[in-house]
C-alpha atoms as a PDB file:
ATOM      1  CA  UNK A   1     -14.359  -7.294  12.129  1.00  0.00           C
ATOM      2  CA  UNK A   2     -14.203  -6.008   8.741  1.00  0.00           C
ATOM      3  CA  UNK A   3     -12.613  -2.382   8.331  1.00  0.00           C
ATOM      4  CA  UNK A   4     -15.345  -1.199   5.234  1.00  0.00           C
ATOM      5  CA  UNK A   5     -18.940  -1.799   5.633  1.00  0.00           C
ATOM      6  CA  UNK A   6     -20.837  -3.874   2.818  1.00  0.00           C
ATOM      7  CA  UNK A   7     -22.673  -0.567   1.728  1.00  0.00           C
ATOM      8  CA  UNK A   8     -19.066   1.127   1.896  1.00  0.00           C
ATOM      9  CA  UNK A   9     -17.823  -1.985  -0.378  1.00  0.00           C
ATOM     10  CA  UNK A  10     -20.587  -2.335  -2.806  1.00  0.00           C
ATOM     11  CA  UNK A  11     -20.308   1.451  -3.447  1.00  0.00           C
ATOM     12  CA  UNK A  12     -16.231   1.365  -3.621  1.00  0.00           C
ATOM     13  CA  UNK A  13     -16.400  -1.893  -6.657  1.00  0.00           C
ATOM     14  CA  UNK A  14     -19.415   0.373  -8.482  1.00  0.00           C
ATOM     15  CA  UNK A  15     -16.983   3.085  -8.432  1.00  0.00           C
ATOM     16  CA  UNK A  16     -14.293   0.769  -9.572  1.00  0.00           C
ATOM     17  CA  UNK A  17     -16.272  -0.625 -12.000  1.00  0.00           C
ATOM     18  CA  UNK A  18     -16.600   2.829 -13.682  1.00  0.00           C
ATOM     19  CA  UNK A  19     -12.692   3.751 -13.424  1.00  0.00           C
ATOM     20  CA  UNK A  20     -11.352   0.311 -14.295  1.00  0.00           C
ATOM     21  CA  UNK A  21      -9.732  -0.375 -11.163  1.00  0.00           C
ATOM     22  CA  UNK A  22      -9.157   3.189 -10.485  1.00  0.00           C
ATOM     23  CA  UNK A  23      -9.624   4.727  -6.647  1.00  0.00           C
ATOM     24  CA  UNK A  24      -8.429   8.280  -7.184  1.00  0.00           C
ATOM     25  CA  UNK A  25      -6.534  10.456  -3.978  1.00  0.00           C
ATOM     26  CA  UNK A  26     -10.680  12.217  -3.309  1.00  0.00           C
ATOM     27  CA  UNK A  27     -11.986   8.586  -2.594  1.00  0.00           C
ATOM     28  CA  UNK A  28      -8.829   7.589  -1.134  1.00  0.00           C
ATOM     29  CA  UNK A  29      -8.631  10.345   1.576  1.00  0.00           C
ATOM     30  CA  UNK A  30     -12.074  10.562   1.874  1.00  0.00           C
ATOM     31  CA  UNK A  31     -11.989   6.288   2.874  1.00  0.00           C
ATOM     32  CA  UNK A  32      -8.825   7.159   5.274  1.00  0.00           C
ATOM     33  CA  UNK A  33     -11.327   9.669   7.252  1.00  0.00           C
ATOM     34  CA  UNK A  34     -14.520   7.841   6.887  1.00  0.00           C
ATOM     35  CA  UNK A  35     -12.530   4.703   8.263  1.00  0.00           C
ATOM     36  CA  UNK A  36     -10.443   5.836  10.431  1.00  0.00           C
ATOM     37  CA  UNK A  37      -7.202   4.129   9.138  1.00  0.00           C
ATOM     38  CA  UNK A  38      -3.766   5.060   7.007  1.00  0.00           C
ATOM     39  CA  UNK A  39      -2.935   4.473   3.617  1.00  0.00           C
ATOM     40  CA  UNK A  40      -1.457   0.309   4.569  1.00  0.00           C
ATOM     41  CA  UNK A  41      -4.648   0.200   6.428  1.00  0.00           C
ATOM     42  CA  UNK A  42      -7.029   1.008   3.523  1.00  0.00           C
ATOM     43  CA  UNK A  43      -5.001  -1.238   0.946  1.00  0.00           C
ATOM     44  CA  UNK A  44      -4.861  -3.864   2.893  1.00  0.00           C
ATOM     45  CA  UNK A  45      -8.648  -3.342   3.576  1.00  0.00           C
ATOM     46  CA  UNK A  46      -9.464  -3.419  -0.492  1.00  0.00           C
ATOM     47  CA  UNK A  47      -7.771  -6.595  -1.344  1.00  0.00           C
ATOM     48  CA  UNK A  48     -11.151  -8.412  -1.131  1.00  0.00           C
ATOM     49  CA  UNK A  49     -12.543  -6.073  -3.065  1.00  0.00           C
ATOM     50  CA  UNK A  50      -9.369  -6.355  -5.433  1.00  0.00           C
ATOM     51  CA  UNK A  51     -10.330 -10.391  -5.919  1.00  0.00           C
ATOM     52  CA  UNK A  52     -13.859  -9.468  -7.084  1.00  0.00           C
ATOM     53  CA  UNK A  53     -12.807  -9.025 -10.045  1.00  0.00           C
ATOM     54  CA  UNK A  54     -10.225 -12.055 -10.500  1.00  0.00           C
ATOM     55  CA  UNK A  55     -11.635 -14.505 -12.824  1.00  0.00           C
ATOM     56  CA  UNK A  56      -9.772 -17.864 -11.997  1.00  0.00           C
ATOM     57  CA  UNK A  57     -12.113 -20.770 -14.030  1.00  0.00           C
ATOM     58  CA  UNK A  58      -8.988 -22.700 -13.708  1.00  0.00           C
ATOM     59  CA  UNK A  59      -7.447 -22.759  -9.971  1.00  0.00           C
ATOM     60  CA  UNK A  60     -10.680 -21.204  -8.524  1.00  0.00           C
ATOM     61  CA  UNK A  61      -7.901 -19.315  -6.359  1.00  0.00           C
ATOM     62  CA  UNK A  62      -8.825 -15.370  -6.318  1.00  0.00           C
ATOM     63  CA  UNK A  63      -6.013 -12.914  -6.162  1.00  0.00           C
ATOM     64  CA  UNK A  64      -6.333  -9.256  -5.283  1.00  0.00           C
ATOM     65  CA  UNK A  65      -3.210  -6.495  -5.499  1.00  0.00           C
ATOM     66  CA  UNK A  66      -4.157  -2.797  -4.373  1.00  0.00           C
ATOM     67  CA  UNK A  67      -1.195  -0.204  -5.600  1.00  0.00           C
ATOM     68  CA  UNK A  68      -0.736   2.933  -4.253  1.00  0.00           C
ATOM     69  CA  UNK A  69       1.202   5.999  -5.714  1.00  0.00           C
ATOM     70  CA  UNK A  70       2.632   8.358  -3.440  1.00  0.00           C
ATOM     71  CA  UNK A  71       2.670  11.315  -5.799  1.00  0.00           C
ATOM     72  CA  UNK A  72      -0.761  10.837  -7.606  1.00  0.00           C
ATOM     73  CA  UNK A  73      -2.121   9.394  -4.345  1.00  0.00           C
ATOM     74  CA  UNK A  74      -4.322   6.859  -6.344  1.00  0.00           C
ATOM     75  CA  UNK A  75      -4.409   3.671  -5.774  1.00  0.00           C
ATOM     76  CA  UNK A  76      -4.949   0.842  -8.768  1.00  0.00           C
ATOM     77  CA  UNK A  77      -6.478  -2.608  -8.488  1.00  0.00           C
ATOM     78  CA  UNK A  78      -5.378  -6.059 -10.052  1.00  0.00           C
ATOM     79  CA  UNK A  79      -6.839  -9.393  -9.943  1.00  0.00           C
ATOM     80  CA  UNK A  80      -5.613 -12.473 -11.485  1.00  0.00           C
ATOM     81  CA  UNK A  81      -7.164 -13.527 -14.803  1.00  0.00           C
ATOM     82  CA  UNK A  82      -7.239 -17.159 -16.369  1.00  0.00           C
ATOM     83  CA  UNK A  83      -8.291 -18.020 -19.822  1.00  0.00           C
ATOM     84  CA  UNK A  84     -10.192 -21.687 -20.203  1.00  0.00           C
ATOM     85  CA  UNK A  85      -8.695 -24.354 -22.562  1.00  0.00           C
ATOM     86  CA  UNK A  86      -5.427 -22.525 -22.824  1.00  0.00           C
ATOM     87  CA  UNK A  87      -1.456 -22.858 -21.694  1.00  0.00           C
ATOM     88  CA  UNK A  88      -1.602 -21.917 -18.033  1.00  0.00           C
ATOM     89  CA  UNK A  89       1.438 -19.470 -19.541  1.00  0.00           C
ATOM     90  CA  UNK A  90      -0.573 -17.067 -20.438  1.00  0.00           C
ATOM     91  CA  UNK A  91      -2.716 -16.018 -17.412  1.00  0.00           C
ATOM     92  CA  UNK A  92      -2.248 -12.554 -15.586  1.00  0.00           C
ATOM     93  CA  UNK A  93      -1.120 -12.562 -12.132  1.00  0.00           C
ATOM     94  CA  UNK A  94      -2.642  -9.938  -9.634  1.00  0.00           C
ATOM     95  CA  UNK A  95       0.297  -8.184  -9.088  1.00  0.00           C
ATOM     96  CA  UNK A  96       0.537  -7.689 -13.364  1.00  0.00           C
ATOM     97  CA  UNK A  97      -2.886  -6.838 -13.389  1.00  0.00           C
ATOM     98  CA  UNK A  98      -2.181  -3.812 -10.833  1.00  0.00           C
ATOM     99  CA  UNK A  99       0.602  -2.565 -12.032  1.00  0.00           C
ATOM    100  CA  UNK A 100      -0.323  -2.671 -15.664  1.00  0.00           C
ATOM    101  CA  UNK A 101      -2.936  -1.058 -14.338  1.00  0.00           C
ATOM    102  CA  UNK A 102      -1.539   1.244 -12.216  1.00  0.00           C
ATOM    103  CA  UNK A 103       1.121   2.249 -15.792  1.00  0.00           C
ATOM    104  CA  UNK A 104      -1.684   2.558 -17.919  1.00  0.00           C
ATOM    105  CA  UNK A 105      -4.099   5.241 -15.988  1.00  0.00           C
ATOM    106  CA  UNK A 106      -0.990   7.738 -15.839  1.00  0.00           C
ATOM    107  CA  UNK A 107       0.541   6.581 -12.371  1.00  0.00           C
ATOM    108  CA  UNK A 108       3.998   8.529 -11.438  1.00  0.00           C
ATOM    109  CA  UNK A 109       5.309   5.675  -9.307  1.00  0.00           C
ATOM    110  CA  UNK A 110       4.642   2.508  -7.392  1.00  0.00           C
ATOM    111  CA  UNK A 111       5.255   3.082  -3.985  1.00  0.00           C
ATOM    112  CA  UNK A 112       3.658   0.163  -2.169  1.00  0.00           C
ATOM    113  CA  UNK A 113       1.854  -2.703  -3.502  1.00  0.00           C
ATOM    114  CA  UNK A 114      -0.707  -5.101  -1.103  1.00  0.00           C
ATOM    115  CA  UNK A 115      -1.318  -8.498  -1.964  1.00  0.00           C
ATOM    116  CA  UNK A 116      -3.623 -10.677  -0.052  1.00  0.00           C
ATOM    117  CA  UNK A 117      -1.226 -14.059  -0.850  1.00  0.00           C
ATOM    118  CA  UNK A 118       2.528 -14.356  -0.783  1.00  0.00           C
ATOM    119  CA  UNK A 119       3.740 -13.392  -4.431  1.00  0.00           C
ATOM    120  CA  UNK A 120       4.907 -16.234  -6.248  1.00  0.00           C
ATOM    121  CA  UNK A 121       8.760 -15.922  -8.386  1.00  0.00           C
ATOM    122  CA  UNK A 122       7.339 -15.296 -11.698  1.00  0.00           C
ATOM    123  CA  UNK A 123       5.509 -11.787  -9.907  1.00  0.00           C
ATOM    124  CA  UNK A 124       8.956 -10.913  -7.880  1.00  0.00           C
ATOM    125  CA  UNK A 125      10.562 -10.789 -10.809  1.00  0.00           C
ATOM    126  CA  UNK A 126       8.280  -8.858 -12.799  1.00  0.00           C
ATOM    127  CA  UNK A 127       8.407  -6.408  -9.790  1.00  0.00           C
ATOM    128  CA  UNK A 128      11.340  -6.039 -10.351  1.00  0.00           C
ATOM    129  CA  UNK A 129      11.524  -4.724 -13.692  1.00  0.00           C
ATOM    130  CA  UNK A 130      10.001  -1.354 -11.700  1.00  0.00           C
ATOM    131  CA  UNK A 131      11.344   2.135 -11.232  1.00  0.00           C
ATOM    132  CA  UNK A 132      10.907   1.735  -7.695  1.00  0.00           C
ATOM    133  CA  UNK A 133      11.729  -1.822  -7.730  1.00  0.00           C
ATOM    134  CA  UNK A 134      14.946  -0.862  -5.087  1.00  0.00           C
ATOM    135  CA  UNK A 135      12.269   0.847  -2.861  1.00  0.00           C
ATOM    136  CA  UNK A 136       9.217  -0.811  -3.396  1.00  0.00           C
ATOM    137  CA  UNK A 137       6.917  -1.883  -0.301  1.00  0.00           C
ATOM    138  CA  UNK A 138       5.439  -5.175  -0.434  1.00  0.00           C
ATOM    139  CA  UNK A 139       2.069  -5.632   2.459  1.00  0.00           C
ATOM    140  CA  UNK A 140       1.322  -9.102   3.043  1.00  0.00           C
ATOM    141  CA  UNK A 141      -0.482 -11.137   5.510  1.00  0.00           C
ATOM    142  CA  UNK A 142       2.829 -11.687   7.607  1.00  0.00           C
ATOM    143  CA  UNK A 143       3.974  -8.159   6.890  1.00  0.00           C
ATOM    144  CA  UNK A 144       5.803  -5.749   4.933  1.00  0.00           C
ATOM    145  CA  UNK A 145       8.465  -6.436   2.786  1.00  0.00           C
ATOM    146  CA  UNK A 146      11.119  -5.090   0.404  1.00  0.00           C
ATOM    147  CA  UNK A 147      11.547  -6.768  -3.023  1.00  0.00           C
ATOM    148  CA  UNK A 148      15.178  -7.257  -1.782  1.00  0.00           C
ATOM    149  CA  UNK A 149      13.813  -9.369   0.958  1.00  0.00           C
ATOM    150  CA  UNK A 150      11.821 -11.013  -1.174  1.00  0.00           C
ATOM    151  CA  UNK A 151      14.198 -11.601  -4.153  1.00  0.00           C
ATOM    152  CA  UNK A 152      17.755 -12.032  -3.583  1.00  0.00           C
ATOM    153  CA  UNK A 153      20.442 -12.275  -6.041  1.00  0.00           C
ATOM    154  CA  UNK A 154      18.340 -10.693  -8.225  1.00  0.00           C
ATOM    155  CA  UNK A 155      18.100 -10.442 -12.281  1.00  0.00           C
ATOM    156  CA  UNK A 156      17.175  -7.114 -13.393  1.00  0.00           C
ATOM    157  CA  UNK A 157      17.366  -5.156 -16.827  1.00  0.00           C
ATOM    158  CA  UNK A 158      20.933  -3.754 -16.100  1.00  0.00           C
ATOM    159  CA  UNK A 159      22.454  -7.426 -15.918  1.00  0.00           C
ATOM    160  CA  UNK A 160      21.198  -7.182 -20.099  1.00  0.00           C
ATOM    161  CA  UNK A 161      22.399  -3.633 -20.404  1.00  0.00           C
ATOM    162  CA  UNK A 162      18.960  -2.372 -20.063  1.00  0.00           C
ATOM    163  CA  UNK A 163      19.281   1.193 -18.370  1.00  0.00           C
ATOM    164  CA  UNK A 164      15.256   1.821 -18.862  1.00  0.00           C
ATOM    165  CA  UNK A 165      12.634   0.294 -16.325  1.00  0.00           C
ATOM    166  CA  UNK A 166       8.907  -0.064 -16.183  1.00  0.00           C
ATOM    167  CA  UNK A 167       7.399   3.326 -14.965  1.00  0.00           C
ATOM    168  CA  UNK A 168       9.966   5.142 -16.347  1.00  0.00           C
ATOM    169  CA  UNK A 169       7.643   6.704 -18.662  1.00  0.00           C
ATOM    170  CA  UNK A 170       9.810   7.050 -21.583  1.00  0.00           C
ATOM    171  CA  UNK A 171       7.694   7.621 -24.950  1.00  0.00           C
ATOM    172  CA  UNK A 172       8.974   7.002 -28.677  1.00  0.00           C
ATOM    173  CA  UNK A 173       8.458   9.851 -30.602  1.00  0.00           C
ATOM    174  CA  UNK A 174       7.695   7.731 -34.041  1.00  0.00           C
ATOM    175  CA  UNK A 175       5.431   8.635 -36.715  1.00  0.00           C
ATOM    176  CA  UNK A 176       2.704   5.690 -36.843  1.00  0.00           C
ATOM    177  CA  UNK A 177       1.102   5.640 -40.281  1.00  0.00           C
ATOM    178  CA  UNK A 178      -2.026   3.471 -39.653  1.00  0.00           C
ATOM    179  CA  UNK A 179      -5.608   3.416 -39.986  1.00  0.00           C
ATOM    180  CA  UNK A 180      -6.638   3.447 -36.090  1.00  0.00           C
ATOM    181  CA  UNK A 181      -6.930   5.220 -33.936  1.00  0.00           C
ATOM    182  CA  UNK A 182      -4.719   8.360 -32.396  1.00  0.00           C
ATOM    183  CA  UNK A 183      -5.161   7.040 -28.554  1.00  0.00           C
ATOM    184  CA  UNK A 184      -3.908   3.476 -30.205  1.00  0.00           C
ATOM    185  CA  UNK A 185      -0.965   5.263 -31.774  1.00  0.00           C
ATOM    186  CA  UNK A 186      -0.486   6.438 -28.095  1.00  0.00           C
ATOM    187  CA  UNK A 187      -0.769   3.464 -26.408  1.00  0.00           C
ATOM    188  CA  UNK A 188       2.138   2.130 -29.053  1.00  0.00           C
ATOM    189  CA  UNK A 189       4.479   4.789 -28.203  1.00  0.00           C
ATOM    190  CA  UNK A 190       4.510   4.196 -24.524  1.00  0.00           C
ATOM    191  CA  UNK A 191       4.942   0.252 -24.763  1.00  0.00           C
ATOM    192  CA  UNK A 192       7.940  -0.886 -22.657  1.00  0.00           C
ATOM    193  CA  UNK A 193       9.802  -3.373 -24.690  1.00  0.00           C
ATOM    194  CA  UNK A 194      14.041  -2.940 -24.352  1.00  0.00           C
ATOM    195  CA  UNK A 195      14.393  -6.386 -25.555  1.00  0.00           C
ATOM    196  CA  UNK A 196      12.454  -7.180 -28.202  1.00  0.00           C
ATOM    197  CA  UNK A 197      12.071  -3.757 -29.577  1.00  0.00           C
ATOM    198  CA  UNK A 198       8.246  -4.617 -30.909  1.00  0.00           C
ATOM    199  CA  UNK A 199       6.179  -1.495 -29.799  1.00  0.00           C
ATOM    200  CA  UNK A 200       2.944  -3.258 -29.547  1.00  0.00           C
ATOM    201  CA  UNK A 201       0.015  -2.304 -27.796  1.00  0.00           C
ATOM    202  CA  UNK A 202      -4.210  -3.276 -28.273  1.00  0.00           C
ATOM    203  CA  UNK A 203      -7.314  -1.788 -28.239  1.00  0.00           C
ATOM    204  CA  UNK A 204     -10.759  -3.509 -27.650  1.00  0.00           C
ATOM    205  CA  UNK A 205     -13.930  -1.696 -28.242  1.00  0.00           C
ATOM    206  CA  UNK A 206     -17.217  -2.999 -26.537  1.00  0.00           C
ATOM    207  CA  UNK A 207     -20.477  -2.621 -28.366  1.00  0.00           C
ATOM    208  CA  UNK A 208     -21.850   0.012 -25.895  1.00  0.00           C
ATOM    209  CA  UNK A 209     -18.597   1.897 -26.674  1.00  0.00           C
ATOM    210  CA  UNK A 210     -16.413   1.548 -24.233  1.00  0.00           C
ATOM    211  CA  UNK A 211     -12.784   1.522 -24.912  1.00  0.00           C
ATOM    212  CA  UNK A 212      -9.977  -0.605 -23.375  1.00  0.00           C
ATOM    213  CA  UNK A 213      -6.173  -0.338 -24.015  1.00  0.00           C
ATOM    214  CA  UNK A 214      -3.099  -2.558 -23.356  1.00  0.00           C
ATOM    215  CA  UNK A 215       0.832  -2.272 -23.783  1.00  0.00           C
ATOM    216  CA  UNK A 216       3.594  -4.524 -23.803  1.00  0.00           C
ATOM    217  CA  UNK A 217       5.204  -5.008 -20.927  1.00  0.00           C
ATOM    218  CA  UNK A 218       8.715  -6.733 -21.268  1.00  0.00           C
ATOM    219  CA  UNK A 219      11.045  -7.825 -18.565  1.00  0.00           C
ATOM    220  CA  UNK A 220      14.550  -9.204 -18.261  1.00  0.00           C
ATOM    221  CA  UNK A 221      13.846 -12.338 -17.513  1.00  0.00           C
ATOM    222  CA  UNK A 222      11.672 -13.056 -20.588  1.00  0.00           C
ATOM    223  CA  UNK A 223       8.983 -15.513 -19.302  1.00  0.00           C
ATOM    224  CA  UNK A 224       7.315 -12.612 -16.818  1.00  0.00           C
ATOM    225  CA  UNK A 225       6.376 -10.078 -19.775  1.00  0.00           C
ATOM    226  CA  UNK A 226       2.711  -8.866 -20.264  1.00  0.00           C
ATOM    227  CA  UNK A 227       1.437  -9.120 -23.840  1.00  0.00           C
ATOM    228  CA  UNK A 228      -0.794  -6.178 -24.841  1.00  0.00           C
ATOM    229  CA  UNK A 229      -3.229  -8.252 -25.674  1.00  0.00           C
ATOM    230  CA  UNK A 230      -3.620 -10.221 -22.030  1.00  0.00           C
ATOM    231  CA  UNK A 231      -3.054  -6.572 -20.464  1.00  0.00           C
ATOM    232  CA  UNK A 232      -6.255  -5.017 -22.592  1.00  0.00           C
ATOM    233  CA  UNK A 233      -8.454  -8.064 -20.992  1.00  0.00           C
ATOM    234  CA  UNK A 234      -7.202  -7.494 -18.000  1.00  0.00           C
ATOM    235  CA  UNK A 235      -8.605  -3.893 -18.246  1.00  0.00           C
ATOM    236  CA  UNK A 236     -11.556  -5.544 -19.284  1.00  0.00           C
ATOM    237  CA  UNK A 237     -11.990  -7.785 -15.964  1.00  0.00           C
ATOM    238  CA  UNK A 238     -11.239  -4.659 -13.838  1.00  0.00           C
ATOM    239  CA  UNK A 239     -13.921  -3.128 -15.679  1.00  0.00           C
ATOM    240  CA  UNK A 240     -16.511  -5.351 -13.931  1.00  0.00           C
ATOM    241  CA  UNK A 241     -16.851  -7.532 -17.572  1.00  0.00           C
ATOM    242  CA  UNK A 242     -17.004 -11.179 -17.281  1.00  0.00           C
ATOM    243  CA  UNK A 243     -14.744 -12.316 -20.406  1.00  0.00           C
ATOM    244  CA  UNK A 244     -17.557 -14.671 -21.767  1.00  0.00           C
ATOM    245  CA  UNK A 245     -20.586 -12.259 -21.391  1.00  0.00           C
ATOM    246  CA  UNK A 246     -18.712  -9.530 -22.988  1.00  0.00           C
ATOM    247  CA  UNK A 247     -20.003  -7.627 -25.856  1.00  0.00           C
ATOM    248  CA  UNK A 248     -17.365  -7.123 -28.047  1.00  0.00           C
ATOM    249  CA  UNK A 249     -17.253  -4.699 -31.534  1.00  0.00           C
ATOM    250  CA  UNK A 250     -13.691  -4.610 -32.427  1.00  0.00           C
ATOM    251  CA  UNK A 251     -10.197  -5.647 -31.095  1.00  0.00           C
ATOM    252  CA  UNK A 252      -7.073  -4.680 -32.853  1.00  0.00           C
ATOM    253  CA  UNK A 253      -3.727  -5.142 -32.017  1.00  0.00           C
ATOM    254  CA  UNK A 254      -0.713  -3.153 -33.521  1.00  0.00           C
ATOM    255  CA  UNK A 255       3.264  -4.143 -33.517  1.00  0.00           C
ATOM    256  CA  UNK A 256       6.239  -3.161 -34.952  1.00  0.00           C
ATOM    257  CA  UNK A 257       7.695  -4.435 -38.541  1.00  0.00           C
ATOM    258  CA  UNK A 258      10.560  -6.624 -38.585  1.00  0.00           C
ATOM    259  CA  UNK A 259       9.968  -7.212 -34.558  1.00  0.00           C
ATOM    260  CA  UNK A 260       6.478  -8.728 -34.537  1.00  0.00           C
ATOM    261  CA  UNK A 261       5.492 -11.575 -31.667  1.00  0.00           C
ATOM    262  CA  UNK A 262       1.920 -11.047 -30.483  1.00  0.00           C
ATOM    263  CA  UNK A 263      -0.200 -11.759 -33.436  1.00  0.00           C
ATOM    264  CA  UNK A 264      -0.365 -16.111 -32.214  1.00  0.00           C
ATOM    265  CA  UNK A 265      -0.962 -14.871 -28.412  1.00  0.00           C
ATOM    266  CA  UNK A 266      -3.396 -12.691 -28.752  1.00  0.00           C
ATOM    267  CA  UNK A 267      -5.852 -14.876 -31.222  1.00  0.00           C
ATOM    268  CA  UNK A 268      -5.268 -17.531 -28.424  1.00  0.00           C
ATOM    269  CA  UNK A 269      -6.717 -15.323 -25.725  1.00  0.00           C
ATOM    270  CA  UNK A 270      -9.828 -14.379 -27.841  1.00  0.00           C
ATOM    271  CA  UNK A 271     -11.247 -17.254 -27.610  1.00  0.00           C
ATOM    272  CA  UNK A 272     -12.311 -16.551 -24.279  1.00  0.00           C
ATOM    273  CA  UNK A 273     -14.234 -13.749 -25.369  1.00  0.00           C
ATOM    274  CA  UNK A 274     -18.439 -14.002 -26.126  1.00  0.00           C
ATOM    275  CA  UNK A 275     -18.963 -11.985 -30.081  1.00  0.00           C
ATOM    276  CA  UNK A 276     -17.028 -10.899 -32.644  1.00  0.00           C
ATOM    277  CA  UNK A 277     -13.306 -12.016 -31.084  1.00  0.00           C
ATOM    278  CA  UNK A 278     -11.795 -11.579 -34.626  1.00  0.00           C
ATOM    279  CA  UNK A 279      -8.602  -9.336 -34.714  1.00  0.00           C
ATOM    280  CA  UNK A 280      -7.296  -6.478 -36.618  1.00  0.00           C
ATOM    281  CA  UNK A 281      -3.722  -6.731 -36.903  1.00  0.00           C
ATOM    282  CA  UNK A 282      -1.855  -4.146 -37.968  1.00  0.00           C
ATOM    283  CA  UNK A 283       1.602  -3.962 -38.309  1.00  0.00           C
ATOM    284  CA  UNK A 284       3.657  -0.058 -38.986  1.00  0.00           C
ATOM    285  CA  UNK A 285       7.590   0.619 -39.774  1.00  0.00           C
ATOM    286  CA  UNK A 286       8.892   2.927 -36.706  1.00  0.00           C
ATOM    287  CA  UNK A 287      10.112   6.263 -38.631  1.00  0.00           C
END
């Protein structure tokens, strides 16, 4: 028997739909008492809910990831996303999709992280380009799990020297002399990129006015890294927007001089969109 009702679950992916994959501590405590269950309970108990919102034209395999933060007390959504007639490289994976999520909409920490499917090695090791990746909780079908368990003889940022990780919320303090706009400039300044150095982050505006962010997401093993391009559609998919029905005004993407690398991704990506999927690319010299 299913722990949430369907009049429970329609309202919960409404709500969602409105906070792009947000559940914020009210509705989270207020689902622990109106349910009966804990916090593994009730993340466990979203991860069809999670896969909703995966859009998989590709494998037709849906993928939900429910995060929850211990200090905010939120918990964030992913679903995997796949874009038609491109390299199968470039799709995000659930557990990207949450915790993008999750780093985007202000979360302190990643405590735990529920995933109705085993995680595969490319999403273990982006894991583990986390904060908490020494502590992190991992619910799956069979059980919980540390990324230890899950990834031994690991390769982390300090085997490059790196002593930052994901979720550490550092923020460059760099004037950004550009034509867009200030919560752009923002989203820049918070991109997490040790290795390349190429503060890069996207903005997509919907006709209706809606506004979506991503960052850039590195991690030490290369291949795992979120573009800010794939991370501002994935935003978009949490937001309850099917990629080709989406109404789309304006998508630009800013990087760093000298360090550029996500002009050729992120034109590849738009083509999944419906509209206007040209791009604004601007790129600024860090001062």
């Amino acid at each position: 028997m299913a722990l949430i009702d369907n009049k429970t679950e329609l309202f919960i992916i409404e709500s969602c739909k409105q906070s792009h994959g947000v559940i914020n501590s009210e509705l989270v405590n207020q689902l622990i008492l109106q349910l009966e269950c804990d916090i593994e309970s009730l993340q466990q108990a979203l991860l069809p809910i999670a896969a909703t919102f995966a859009q998989a034209p590709i494998s037709s395999f849906y993928v939900g990831a429910v995060i929850f933060d211990k200090q905010t007390g939120n918990m964030y959504l992913g679903a995997n996303l796949e874009f038609k007639h491109q390299a199968l490289s470039l799709v995000v994976h659930a557990e990207q999709a949450a915790i993008a999520n999750a780093w985007i909409n202000g979360a302190k920490e990643i405590t735990s992280i529920a995933i109705n499917a085993a995680p595969c090695g490319f999403c273990r090791q982006f894991m583990n380009e986390l904060s908490t990746a020494g502590t992190l909780e991992i619910l799956l079908p069979t059980g919980r799990y540390s990324l230890e368990e899950l990834l031994p003889c690991d390769f982390g940022p300090q085997d490059l020297g790196n002593q930052e990780s994901l979720m550490s919320h550092k923020k460059e303090n760099i004037e950004i002399e550009l034509p867009v706009s200030e919560e752009l400039k923002e989203q820049v300044r918070l991109a997490y990129v040790p290795y390349s150095k190429n503060m890069s982050a996207a903005e997509l505006v919907l006709t209706d006015g809606r506004v979506f962010y991503g960052r850039y997401a590195e991690n030490a093993a290369y291949s795992p890294s979120l573009s800010p391009m794939s991370s501002v559609l994935s935003q978009l998919a949490l937001a309850g927007e099917k990629l080709p029905e989406a109404e789309v005004e304006r998508i630009t993407l800013v990087e760093t001089k000298g360090y550029e690398n996500q002009k050729s991704v992120a034109q590849a990506v738009l083509t999944n969109l419906n509209g206007d999927s040209s791009l604004v690319h601007h790129v600024f010299e860090a001062k």
